[in-house]
Protein backbone atom coordinates (compact mmCIF):
# COMPACT_ATOMS: atom_id res chain seq x y z
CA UNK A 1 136.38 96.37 94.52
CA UNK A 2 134.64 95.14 91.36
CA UNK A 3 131.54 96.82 92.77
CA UNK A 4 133.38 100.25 92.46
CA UNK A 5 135.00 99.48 89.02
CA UNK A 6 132.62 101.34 86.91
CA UNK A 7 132.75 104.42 89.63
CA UNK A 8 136.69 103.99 89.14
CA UNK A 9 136.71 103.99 85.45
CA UNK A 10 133.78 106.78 84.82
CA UNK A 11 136.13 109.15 87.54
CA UNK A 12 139.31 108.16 85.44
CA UNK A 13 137.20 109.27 82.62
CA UNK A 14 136.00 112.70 83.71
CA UNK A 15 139.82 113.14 84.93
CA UNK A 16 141.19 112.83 81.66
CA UNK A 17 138.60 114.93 80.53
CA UNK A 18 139.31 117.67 83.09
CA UNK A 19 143.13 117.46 83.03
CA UNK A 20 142.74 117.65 78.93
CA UNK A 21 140.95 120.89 79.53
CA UNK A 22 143.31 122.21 81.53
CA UNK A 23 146.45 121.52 79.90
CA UNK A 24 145.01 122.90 76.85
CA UNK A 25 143.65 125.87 78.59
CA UNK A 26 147.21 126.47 79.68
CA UNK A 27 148.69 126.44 76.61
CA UNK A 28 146.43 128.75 75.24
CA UNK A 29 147.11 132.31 76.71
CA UNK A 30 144.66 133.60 74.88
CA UNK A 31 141.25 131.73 76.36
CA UNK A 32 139.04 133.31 78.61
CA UNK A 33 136.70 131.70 80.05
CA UNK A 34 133.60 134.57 79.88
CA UNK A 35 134.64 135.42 76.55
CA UNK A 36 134.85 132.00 74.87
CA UNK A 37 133.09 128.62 74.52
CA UNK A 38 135.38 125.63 75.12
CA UNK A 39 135.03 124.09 71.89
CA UNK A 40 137.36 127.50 70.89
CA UNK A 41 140.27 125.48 71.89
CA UNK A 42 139.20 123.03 69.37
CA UNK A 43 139.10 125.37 66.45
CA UNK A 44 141.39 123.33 63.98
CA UNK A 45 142.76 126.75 62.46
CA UNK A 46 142.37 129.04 65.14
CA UNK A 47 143.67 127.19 68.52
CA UNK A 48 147.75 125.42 68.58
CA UNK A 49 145.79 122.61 70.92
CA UNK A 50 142.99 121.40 68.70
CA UNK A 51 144.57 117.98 67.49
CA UNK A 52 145.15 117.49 71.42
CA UNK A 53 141.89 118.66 72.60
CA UNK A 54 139.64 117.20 70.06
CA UNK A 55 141.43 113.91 70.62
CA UNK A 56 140.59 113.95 74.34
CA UNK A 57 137.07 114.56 73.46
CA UNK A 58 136.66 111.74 70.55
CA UNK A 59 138.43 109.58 73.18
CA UNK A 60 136.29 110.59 75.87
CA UNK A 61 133.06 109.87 74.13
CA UNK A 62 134.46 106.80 73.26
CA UNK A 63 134.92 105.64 77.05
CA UNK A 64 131.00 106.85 77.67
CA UNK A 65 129.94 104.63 75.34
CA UNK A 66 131.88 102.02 76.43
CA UNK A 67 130.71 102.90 80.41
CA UNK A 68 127.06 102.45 78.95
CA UNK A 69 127.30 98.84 77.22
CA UNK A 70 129.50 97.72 79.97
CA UNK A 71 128.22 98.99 83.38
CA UNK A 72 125.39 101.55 83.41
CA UNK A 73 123.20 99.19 80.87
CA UNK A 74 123.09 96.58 83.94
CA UNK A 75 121.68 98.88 86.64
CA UNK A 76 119.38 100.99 84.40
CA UNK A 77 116.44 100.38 81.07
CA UNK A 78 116.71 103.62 79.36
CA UNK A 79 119.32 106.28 80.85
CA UNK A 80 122.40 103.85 79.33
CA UNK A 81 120.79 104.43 75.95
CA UNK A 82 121.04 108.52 76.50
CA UNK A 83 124.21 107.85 77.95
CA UNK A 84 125.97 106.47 74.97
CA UNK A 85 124.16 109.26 72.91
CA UNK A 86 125.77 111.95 74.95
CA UNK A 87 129.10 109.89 74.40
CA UNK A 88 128.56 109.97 70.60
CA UNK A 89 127.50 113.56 71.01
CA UNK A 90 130.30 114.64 72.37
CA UNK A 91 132.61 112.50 69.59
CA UNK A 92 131.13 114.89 67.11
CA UNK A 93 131.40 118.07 68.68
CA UNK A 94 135.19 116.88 68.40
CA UNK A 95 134.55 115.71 64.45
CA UNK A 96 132.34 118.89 63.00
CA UNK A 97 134.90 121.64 65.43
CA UNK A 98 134.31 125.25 65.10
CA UNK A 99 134.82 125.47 61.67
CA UNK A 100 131.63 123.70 60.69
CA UNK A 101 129.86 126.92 62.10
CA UNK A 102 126.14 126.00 62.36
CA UNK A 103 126.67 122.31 62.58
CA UNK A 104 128.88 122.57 65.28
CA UNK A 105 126.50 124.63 67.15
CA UNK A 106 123.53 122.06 66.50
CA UNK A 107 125.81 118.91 67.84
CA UNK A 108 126.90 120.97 70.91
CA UNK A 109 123.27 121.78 71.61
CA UNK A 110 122.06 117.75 71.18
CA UNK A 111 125.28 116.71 73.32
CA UNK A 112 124.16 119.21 76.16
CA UNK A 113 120.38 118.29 75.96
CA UNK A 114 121.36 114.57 75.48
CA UNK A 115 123.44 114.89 78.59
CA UNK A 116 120.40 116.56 80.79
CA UNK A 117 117.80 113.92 79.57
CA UNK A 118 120.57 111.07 80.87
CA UNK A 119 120.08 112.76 84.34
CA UNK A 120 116.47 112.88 84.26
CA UNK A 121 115.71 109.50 83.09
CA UNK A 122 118.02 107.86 85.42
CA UNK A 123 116.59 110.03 88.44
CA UNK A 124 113.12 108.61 87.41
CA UNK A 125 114.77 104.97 87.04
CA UNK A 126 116.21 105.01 90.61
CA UNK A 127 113.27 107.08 91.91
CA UNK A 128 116.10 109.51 93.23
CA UNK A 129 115.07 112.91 94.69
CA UNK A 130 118.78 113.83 95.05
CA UNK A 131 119.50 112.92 91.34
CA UNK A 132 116.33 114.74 90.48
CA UNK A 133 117.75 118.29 92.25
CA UNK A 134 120.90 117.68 89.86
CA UNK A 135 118.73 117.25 87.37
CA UNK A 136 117.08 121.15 88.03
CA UNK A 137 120.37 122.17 88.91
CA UNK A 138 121.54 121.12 85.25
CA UNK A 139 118.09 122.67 83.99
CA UNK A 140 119.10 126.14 85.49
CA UNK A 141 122.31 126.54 84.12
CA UNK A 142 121.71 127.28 80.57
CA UNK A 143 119.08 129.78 81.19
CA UNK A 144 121.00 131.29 83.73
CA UNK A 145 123.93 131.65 81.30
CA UNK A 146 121.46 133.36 78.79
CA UNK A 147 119.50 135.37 80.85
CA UNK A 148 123.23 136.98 82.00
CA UNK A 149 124.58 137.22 78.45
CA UNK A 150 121.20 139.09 77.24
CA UNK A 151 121.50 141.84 80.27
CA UNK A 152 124.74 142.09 81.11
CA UNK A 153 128.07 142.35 80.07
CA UNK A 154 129.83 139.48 81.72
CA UNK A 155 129.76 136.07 79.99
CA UNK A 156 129.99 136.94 75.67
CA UNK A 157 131.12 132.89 75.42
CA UNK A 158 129.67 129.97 76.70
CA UNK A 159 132.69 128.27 78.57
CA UNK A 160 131.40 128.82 82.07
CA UNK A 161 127.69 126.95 81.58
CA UNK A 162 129.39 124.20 79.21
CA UNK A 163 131.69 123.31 82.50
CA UNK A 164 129.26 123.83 84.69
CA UNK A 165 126.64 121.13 82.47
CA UNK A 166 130.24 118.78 82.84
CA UNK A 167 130.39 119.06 86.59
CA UNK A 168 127.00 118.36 87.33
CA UNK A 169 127.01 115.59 84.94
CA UNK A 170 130.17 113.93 86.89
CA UNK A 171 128.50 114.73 90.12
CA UNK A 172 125.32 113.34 88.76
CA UNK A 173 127.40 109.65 87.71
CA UNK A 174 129.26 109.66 91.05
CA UNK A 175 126.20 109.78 92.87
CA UNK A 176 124.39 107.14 90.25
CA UNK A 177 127.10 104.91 91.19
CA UNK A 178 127.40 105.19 95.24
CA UNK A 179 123.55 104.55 94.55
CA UNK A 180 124.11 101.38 92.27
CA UNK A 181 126.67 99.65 94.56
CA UNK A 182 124.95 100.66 97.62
């Protein structure tokens, strides 16, 4: 059991991350998820659920960077290092919201490119092919979501690739972890 606690507590994590997400979603008849980013339901003016959805993300981060000093710092040299960034990263996505404009856009950017680096680093750590196809997988998605929103009509916002990145990220930790223990 103690070999699966940091597997337990990183799934609790992303779980609390995901419910957050969609309770505020509910809440919020007016989100749509090709026509806004999810960082919309943090808007501290615009969006009835910001106090509760930036919370979840400040506390969120806070548990990554508490996963990294903890557990993923004993089983890895480097990727526990991008790990806590991505943590921090996504603590200020919650702290400069949509209101900060540019800024917010340049934290969101370093949190998803922080996040992608984690994946790659650790893949080259454990020497795992299987982590390294998440890795490309997590790659694609961005340019995928631009590539669609330059020639077509469907995605205006960037909801869809930013929980896409979050998937493959948990995906990515669950495996790191079956891989750890194992």
């Amino acid at each position: 059991m103690v070999k699966f606690k940091p597997l337990i507590f990183g799934v609790l994590t992303g779980l609390i991350f995901f419910a957050s997400i969609q309770y505020a979603i509910t809440l919020s008849s007016w989100f749509d998820w090709r026509r806004n980013a999810l960082s919309d339901l943090g808007h501290s003016i615009k969006s009835q659920v910001a106090a509760q959805f930036n919370f979840t993300l400040l506390l969120v981060g806070l548990l990554m960077i508490l996963l990294a000093i903890h557990y993923i710092r004993r089983s890895s040299r480097f990727s526990w290092i991008l790990f806590a960034i991505s943590g921090f990263f996504l603590q200020t996505v919650a702290t400069f919201d949509e209101i900060y404009g540019y800024l917010h856009f340049i934290v969101s950017v370093a949190l998803f490119i922080s996040m992608g680096l984690t994946i790659l680093v650790d893949s080259l750590e454990f020497r795992s092919k299987t982590m390294m196809s998440l890795f490309f997988l997590y790659a694609l998605i961005w340019p995928s979501y631009y590539f669609i929103k330059t020639y077509t009509s469907i995605l205006t916002k960037a909801a869809i690739p930013e929980i896409s990145s979050v998937i493959v990220f948990m995906l990515w930790y669950i495996l790191r972890w079956i891989k750890a223990s194992g």
